[in-house]
N, C-alpha and C. Protein backbone atom coordinates (compact mmCIF):
# COMPACT_ATOMS: atom_id res chain seq x y z
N UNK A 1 61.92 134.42 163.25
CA UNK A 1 62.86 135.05 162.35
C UNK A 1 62.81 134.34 161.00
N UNK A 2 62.65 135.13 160.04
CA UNK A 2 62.43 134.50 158.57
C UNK A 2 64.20 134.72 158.02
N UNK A 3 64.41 133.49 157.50
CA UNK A 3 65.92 133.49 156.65
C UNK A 3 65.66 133.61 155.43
N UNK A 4 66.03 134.62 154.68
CA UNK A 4 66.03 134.47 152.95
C UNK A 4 67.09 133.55 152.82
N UNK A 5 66.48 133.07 152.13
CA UNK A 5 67.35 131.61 151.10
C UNK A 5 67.75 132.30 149.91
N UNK A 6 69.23 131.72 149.78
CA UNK A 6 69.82 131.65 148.19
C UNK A 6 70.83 130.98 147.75
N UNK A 7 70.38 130.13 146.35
CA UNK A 7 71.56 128.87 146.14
C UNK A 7 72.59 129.97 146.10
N UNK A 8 73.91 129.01 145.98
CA UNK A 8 75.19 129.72 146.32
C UNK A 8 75.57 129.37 144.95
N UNK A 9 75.20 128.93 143.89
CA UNK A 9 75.66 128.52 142.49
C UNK A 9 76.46 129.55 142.04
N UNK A 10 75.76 130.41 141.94
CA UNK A 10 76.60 131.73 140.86
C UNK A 10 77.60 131.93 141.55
N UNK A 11 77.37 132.13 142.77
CA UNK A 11 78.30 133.37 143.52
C UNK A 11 80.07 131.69 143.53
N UNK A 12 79.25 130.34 143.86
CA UNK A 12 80.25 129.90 144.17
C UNK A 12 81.11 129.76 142.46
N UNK A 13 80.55 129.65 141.63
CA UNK A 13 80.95 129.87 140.21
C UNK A 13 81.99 130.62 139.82
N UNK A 14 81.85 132.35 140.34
CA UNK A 14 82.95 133.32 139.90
C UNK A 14 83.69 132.94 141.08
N UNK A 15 83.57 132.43 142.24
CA UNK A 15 84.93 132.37 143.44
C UNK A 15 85.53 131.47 142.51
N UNK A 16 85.34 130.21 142.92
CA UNK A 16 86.16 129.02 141.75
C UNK A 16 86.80 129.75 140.26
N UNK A 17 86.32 130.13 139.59
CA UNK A 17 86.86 130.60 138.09
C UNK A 17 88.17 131.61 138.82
N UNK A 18 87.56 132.37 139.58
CA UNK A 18 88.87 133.34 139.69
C UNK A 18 89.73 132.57 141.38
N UNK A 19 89.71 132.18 142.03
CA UNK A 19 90.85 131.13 142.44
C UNK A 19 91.38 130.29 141.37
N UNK A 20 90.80 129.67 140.27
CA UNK A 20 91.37 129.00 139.84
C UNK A 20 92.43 129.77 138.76
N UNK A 21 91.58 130.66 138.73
CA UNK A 21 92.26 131.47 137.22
C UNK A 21 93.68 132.18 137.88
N UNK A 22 93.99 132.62 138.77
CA UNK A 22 95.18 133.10 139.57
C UNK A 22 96.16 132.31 140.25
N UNK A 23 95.04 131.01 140.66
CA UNK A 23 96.31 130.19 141.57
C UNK A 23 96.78 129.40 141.15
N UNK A 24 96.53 128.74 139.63
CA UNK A 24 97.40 127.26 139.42
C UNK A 24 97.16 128.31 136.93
N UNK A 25 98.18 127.55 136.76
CA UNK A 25 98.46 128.17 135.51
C UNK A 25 97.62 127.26 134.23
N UNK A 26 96.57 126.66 134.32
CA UNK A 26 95.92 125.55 133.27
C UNK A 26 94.96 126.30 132.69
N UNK A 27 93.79 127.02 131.88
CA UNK A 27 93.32 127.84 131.28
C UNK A 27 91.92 127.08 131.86
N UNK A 28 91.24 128.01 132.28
CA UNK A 28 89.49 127.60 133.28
C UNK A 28 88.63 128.17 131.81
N UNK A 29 88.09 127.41 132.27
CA UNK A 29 86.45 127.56 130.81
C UNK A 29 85.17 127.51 131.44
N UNK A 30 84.36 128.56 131.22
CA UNK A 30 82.83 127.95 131.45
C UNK A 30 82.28 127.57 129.81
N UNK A 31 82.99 128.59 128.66
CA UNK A 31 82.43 128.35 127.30
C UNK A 31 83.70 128.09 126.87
N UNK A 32 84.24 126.66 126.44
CA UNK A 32 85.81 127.04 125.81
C UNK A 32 85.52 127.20 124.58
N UNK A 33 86.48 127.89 124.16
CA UNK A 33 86.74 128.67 122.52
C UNK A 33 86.81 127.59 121.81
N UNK A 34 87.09 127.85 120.41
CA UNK A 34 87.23 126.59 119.51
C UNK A 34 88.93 126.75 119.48
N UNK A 35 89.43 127.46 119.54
CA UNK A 35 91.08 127.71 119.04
C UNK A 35 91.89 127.29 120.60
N UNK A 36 90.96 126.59 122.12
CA UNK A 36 91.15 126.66 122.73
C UNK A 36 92.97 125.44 122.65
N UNK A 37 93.53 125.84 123.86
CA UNK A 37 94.65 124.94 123.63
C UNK A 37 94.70 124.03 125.08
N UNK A 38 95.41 122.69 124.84
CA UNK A 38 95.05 121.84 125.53
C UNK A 38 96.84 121.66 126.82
N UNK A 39 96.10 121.33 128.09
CA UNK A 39 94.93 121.19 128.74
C UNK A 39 94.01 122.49 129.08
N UNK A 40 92.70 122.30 129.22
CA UNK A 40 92.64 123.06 129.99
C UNK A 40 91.42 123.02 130.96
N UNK A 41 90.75 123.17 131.76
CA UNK A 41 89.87 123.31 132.99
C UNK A 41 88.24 123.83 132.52
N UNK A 42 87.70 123.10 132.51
CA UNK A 42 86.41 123.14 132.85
C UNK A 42 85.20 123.02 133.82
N UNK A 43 84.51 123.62 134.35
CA UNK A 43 83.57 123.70 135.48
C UNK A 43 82.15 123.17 135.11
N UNK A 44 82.32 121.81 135.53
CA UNK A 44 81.36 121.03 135.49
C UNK A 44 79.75 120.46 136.27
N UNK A 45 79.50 119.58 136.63
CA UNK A 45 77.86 119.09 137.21
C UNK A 45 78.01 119.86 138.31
N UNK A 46 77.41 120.55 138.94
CA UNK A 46 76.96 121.42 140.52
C UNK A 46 76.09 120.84 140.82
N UNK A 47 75.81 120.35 142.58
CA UNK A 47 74.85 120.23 143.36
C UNK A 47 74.96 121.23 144.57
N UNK A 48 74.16 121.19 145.13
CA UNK A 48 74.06 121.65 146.20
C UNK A 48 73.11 121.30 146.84
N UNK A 49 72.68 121.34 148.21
CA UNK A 49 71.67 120.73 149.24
C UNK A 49 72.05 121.17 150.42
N UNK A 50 70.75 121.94 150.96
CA UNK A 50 70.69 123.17 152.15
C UNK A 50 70.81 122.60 153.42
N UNK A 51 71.73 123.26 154.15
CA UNK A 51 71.86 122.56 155.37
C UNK A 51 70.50 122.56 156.01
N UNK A 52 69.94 121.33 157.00
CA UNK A 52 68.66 121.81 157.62
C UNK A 52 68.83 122.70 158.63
N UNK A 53 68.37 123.78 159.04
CA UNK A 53 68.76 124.91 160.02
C UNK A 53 67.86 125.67 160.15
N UNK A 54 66.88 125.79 160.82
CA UNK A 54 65.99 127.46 160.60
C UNK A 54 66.40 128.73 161.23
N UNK A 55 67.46 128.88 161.69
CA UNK A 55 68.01 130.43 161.75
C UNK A 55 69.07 130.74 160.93
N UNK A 56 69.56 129.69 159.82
CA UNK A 56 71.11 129.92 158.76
C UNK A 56 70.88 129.57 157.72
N UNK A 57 71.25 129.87 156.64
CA UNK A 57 71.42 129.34 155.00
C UNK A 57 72.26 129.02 154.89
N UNK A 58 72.70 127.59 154.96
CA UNK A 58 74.05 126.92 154.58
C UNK A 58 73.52 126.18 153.81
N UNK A 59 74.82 125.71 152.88
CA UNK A 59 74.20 124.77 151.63
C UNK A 59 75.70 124.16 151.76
N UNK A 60 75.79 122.46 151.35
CA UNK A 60 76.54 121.75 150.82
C UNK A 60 76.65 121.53 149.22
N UNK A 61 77.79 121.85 148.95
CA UNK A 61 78.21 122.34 147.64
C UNK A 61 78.78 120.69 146.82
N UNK A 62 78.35 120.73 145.94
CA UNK A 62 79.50 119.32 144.81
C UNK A 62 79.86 120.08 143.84
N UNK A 63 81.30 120.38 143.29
CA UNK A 63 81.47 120.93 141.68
C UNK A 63 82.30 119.94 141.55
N UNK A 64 82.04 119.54 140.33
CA UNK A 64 82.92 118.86 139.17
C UNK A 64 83.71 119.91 138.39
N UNK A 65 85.47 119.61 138.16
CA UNK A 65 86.30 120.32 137.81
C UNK A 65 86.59 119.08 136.78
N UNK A 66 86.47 119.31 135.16
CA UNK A 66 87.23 118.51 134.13
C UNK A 66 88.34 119.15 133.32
N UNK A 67 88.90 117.96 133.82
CA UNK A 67 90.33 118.76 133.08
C UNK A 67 90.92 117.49 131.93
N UNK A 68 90.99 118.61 131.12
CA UNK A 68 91.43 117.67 129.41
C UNK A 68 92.46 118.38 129.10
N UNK A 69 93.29 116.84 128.20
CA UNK A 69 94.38 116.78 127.79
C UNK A 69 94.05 115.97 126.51
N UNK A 70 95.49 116.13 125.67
CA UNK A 70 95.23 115.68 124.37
C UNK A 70 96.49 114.62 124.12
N UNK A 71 97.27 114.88 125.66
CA UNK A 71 98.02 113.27 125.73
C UNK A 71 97.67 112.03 125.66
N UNK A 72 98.43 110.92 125.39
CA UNK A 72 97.37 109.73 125.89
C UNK A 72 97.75 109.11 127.36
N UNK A 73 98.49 109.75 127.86
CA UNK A 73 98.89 109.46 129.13
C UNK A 73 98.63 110.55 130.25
N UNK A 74 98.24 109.44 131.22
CA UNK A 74 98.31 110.20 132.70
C UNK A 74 98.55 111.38 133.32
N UNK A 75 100.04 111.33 132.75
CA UNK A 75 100.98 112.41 133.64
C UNK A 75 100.50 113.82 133.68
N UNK A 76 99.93 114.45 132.62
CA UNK A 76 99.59 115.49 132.50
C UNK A 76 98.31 116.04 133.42
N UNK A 77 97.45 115.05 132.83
CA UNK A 77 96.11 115.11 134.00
C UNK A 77 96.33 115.14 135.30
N UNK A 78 97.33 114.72 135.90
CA UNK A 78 97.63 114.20 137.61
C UNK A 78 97.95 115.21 137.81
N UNK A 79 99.44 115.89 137.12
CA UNK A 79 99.65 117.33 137.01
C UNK A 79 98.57 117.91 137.80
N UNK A 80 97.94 118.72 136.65
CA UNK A 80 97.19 119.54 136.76
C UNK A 80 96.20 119.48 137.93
N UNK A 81 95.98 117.84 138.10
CA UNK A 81 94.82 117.93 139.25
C UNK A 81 95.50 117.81 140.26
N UNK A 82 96.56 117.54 140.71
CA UNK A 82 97.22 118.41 141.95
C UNK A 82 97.54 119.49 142.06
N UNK A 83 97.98 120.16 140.99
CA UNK A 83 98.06 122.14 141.06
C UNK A 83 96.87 122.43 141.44
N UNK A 84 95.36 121.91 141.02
CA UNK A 84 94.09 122.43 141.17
C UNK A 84 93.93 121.69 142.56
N UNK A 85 93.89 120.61 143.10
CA UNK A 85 94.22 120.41 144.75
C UNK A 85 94.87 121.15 145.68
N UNK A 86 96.00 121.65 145.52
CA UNK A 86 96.52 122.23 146.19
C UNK A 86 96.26 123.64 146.38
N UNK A 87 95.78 124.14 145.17
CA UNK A 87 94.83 125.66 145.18
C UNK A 87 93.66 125.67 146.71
N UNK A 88 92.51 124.23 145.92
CA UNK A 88 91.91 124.14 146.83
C UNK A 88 91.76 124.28 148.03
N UNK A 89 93.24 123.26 148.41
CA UNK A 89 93.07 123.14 150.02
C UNK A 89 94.13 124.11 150.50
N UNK A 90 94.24 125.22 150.02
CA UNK A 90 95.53 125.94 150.76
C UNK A 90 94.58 127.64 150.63
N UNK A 91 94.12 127.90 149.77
CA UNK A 91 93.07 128.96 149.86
C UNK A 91 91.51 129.16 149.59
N UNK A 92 91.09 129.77 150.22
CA UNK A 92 89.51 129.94 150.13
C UNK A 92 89.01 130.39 149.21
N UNK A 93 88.10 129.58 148.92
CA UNK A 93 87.54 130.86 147.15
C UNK A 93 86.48 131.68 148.37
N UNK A 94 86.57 132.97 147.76
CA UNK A 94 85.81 133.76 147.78
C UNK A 94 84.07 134.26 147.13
N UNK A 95 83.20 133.74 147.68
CA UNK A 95 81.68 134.08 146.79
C UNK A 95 81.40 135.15 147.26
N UNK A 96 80.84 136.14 146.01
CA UNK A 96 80.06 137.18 146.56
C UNK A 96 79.01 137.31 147.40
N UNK A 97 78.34 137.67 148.37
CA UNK A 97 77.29 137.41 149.75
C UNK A 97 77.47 136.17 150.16
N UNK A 98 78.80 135.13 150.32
CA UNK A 98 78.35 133.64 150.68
C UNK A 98 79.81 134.01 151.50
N UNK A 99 79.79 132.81 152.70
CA UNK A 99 80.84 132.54 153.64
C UNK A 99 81.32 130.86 153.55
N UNK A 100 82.66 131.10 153.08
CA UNK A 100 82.85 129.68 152.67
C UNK A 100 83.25 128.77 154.16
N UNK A 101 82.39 128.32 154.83
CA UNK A 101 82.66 127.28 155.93
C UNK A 101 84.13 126.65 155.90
N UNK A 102 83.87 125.45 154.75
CA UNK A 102 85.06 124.45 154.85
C UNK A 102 85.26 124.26 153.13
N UNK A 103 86.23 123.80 152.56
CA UNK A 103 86.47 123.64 151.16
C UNK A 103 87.18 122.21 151.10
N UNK A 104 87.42 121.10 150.56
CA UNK A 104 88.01 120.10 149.67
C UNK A 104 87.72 119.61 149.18
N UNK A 105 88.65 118.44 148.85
CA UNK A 105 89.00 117.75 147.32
C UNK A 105 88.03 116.65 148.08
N UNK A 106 87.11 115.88 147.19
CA UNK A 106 86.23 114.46 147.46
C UNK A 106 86.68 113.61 146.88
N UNK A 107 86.81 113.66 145.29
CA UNK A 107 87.02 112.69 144.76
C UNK A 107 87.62 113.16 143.07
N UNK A 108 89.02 112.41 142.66
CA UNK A 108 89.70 112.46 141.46
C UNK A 108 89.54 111.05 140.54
N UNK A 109 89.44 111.18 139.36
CA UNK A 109 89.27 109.98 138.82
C UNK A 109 90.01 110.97 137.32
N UNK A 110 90.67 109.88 136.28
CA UNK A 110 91.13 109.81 135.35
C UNK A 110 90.87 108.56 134.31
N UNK A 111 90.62 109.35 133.31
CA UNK A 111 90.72 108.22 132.10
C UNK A 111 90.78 108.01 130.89
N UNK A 112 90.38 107.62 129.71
CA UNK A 112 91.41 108.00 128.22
C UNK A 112 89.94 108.33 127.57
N UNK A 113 89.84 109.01 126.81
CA UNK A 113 89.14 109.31 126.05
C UNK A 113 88.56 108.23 124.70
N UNK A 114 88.09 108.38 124.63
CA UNK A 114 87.63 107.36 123.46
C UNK A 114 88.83 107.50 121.92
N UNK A 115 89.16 108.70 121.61
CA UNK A 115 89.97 108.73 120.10
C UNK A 115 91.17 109.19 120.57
N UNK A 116 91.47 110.12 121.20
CA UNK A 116 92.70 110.34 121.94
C UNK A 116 92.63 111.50 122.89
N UNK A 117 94.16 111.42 123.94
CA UNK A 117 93.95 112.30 124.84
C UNK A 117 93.23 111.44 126.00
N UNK A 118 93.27 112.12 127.34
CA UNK A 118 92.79 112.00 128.74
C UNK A 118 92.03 112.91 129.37
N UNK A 119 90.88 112.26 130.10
CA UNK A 119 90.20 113.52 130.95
C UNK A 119 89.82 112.98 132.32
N UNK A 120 90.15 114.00 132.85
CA UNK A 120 90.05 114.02 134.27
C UNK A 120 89.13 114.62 135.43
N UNK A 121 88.32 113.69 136.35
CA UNK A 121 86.99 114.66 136.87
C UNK A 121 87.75 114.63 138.52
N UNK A 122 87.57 116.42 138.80
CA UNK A 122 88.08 116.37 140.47
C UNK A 122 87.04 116.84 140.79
N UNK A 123 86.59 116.48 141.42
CA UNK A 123 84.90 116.63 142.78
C UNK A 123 85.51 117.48 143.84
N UNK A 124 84.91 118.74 144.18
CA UNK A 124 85.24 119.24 145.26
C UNK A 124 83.89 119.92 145.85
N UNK A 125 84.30 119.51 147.54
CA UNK A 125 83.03 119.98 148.57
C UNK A 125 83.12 121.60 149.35
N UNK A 126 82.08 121.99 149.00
CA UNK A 126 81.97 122.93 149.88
C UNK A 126 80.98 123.50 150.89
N UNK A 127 81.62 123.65 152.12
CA UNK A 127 79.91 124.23 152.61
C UNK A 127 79.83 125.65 152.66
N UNK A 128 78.78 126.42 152.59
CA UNK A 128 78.86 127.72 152.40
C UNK A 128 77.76 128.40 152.86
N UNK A 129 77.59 129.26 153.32
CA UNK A 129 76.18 130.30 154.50
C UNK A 129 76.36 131.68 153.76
N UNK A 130 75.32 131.71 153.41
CA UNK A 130 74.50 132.73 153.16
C UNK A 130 74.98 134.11 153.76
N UNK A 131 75.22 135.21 153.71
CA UNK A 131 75.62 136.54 154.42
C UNK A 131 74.74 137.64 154.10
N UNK A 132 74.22 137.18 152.96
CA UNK A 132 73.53 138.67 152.55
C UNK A 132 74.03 139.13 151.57
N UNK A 133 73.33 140.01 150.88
CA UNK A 133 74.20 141.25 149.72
C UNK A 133 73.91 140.79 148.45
């Protein structure tokens, strides 16, 4: 039995943008505007790496979620990256032809920007199989 292979990038791309864009209120960017207003969510470094399997297409997912602020403190960033945690682990993003296995949070880190303001990177895992379509 031959499996067509296909990264899950795109498809996991629009699930994330639109979970994020509905479930927590911070403004998601793949291109932010220049008039953009702060904070707001950006979709950052992607990996992925195929489960080994020869009858399934599963892939292990990494996205980087950055989220900027123009505070010089914390509070805001933590904010936000628990509204975007709790999205995570309470509903499934949805990819077009992909089946999302399992979804969470890996790893949050925060820190100040060089001139002002804070930015914040949340790492989240996903595994995801292939369906077709």
């Amino acid at each position: 039995m031959i499996v067509m292979r296909r990264i899950p990038m795109t498809a996991l791309q629009i699930g994330l943008f639109s979970l994020l864009s509905v479930g927590q209120t911070t403004p998601v960017y793949d291109d932010v505007p220049g008039d953009a207003a702060f904070p707001y969510v950006t979709i950052g470094a992607f990996t992925c790496k195929r489960v080994p399997d020869k009858t399934s297409d599963i892939w292990d997912a990494s996205i980087q979620l950055h989220i900027w602020s123009n505070h010089n403190g914390k509070a805001e960033i933590n904010a936000v990256a628990d509204d975007i945690a709790t999205v995570i682990t309470s509903t499934a993003i949805e990819a077009p032809g992909f089946a999302v296995i399992s979804q969470d949070v890996d790893f949050f880190e925060a820190f100040p920007e060089e001139e002002f303001g804070y930015h914040g990177v949340l790492t989240i895992v996903i595994t995801i199989q292939n369906i077709g379509g």
